[in-house]
N, C-alpha and C. Protein backbone atom coordinates (compact mmCIF):
# COMPACT_ATOMS: atom_id res chain seq x y z
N UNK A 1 3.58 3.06 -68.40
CA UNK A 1 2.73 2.86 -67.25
C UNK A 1 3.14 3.76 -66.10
N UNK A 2 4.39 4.15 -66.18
CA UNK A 2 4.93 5.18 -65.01
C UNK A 2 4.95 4.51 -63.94
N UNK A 3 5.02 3.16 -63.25
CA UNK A 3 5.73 2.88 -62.53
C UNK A 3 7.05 2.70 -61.77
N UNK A 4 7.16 3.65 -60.88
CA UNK A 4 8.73 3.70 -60.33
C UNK A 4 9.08 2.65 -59.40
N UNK A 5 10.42 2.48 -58.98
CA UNK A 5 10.42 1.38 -58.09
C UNK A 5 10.08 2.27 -56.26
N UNK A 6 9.99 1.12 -55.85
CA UNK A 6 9.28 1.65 -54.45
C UNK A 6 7.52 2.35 -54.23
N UNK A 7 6.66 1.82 -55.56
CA UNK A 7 5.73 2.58 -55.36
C UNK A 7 4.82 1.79 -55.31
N UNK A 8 3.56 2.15 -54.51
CA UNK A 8 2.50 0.82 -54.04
C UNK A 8 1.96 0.52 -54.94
N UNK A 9 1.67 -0.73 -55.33
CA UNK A 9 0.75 -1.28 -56.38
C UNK A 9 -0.11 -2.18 -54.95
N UNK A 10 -1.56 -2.12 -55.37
CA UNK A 10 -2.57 -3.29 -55.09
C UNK A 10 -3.01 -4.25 -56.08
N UNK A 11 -3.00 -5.19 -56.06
CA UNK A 11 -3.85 -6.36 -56.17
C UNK A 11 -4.70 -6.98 -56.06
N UNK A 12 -5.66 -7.00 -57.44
CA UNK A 12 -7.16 -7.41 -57.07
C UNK A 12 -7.18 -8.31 -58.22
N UNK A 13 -8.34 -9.17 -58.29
CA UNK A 13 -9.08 -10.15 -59.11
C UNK A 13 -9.95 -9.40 -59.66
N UNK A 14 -10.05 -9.55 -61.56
CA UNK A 14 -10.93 -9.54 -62.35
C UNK A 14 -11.18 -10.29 -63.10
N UNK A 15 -12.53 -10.62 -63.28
CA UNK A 15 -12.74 -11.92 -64.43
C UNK A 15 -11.77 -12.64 -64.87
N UNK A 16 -11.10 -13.19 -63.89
CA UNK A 16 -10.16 -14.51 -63.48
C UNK A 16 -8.84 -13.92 -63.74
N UNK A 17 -8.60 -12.68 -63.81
CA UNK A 17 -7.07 -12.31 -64.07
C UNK A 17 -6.69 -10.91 -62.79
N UNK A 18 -5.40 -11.03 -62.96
CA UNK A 18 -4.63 -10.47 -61.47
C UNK A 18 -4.31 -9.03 -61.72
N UNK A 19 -4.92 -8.31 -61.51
CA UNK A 19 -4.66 -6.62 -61.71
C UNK A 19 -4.13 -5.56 -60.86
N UNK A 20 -3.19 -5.04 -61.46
CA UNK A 20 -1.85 -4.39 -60.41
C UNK A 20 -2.21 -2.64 -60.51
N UNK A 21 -2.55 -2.14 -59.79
CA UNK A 21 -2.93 -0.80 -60.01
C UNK A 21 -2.06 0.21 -58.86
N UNK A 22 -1.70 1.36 -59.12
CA UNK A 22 -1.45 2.43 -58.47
C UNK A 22 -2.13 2.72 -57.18
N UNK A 23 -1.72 2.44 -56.43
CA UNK A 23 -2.65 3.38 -55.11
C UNK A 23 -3.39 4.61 -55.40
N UNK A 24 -2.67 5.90 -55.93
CA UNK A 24 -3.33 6.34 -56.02
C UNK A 24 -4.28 6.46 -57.04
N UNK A 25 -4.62 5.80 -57.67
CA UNK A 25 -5.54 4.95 -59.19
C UNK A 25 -6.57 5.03 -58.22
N UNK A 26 -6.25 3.76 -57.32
CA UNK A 26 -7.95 3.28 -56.38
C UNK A 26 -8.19 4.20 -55.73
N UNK A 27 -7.08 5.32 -55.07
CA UNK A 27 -8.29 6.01 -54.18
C UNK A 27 -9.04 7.09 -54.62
N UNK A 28 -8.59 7.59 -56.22
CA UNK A 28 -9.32 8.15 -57.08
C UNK A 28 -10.73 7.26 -57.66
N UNK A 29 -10.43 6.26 -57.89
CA UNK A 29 -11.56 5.75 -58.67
C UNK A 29 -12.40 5.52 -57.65
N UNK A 30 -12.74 5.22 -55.97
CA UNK A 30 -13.00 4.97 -54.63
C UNK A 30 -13.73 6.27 -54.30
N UNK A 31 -13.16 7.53 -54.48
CA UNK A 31 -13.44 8.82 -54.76
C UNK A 31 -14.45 9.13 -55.44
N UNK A 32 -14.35 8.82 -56.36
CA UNK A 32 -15.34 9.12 -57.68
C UNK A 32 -16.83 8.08 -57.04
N UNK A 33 -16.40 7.03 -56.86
CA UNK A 33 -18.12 5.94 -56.47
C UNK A 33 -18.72 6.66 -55.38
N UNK A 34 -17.83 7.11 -54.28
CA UNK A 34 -18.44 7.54 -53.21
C UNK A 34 -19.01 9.15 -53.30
N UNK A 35 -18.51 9.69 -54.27
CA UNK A 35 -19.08 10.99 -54.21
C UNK A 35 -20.69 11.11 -54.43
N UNK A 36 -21.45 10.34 -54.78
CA UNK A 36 -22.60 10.42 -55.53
C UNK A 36 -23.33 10.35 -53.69
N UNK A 37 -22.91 9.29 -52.54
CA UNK A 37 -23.44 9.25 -51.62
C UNK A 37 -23.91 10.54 -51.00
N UNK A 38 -25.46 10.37 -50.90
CA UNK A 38 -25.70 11.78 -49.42
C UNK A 38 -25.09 11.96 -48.45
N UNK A 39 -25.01 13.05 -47.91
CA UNK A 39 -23.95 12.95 -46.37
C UNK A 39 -24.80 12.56 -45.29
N UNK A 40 -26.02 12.29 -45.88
CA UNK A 40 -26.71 12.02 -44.26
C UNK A 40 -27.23 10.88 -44.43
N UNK A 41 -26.55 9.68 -45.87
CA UNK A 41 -26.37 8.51 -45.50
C UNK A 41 -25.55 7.64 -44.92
N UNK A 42 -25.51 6.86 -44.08
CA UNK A 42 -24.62 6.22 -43.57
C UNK A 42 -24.01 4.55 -44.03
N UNK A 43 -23.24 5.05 -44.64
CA UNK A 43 -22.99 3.44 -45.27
C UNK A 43 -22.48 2.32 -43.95
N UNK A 44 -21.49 3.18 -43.11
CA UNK A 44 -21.27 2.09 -41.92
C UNK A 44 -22.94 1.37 -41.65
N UNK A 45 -23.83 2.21 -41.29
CA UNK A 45 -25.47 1.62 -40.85
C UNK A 45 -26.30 0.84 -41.58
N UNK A 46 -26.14 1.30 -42.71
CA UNK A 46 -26.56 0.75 -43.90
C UNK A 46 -25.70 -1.00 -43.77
N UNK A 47 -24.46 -0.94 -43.88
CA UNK A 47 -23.71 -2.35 -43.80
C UNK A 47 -24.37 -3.30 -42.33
N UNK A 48 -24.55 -2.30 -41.31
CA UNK A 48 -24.52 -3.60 -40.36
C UNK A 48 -26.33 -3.48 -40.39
N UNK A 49 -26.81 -3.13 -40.91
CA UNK A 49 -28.63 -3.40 -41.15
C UNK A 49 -28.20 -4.66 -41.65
N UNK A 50 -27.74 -4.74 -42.95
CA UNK A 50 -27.50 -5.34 -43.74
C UNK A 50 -27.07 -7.02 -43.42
N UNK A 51 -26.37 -6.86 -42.75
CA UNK A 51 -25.71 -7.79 -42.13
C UNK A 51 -26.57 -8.48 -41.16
N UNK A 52 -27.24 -7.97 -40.19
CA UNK A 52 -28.02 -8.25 -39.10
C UNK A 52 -29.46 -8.88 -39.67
N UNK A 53 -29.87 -8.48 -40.81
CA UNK A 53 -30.93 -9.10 -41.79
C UNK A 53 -30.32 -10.57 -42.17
N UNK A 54 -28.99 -10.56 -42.23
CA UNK A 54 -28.42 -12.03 -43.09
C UNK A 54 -28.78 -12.99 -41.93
N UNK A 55 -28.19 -12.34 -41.06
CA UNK A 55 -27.48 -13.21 -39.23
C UNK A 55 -29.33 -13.62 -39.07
N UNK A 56 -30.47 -12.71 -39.41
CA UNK A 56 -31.49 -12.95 -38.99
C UNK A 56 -32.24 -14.55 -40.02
N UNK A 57 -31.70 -14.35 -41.18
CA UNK A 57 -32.41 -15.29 -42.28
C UNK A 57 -31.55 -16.24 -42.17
N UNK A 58 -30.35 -16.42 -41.41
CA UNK A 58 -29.43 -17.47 -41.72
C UNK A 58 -30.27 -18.62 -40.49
N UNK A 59 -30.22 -17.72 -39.49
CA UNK A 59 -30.84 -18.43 -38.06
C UNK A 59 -32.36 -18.79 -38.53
N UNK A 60 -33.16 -18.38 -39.01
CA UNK A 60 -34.29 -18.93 -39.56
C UNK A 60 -34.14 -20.48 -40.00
N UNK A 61 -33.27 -20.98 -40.65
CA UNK A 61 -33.14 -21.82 -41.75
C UNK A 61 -32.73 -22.83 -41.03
């Protein structure tokens, strides 16, 4: 696995089990999802649309 001591592992949940990965693992694989994005989309804008639609349907109810 090539883990040395002193080197970052993260921790995430998958289908109920605890998965220890390389830092630099995620910011490659993080890399790879985000490349497909246009540059003249904005995911920050996109999130708080997003959000502000919830805040809007939550207060409806």
């Amino acid at each position: 696995m090539g883990i040395v001591p002193g080197e970052i592992l993260l921790a995430r949940e998958k289908d109920g089990q605890l998965v220890l990965e390389k830092r630099d693992q995620v910011l490659e694989r993080l890399k790879t999802t985000f490349d497909n994005v246009p540059s003249d989309v904005s995911l920050v804008d996109e999130l708080i649309a997003e959000r502000r639609e919830e805040a809007k349907r939550e207060s409806e109810v």
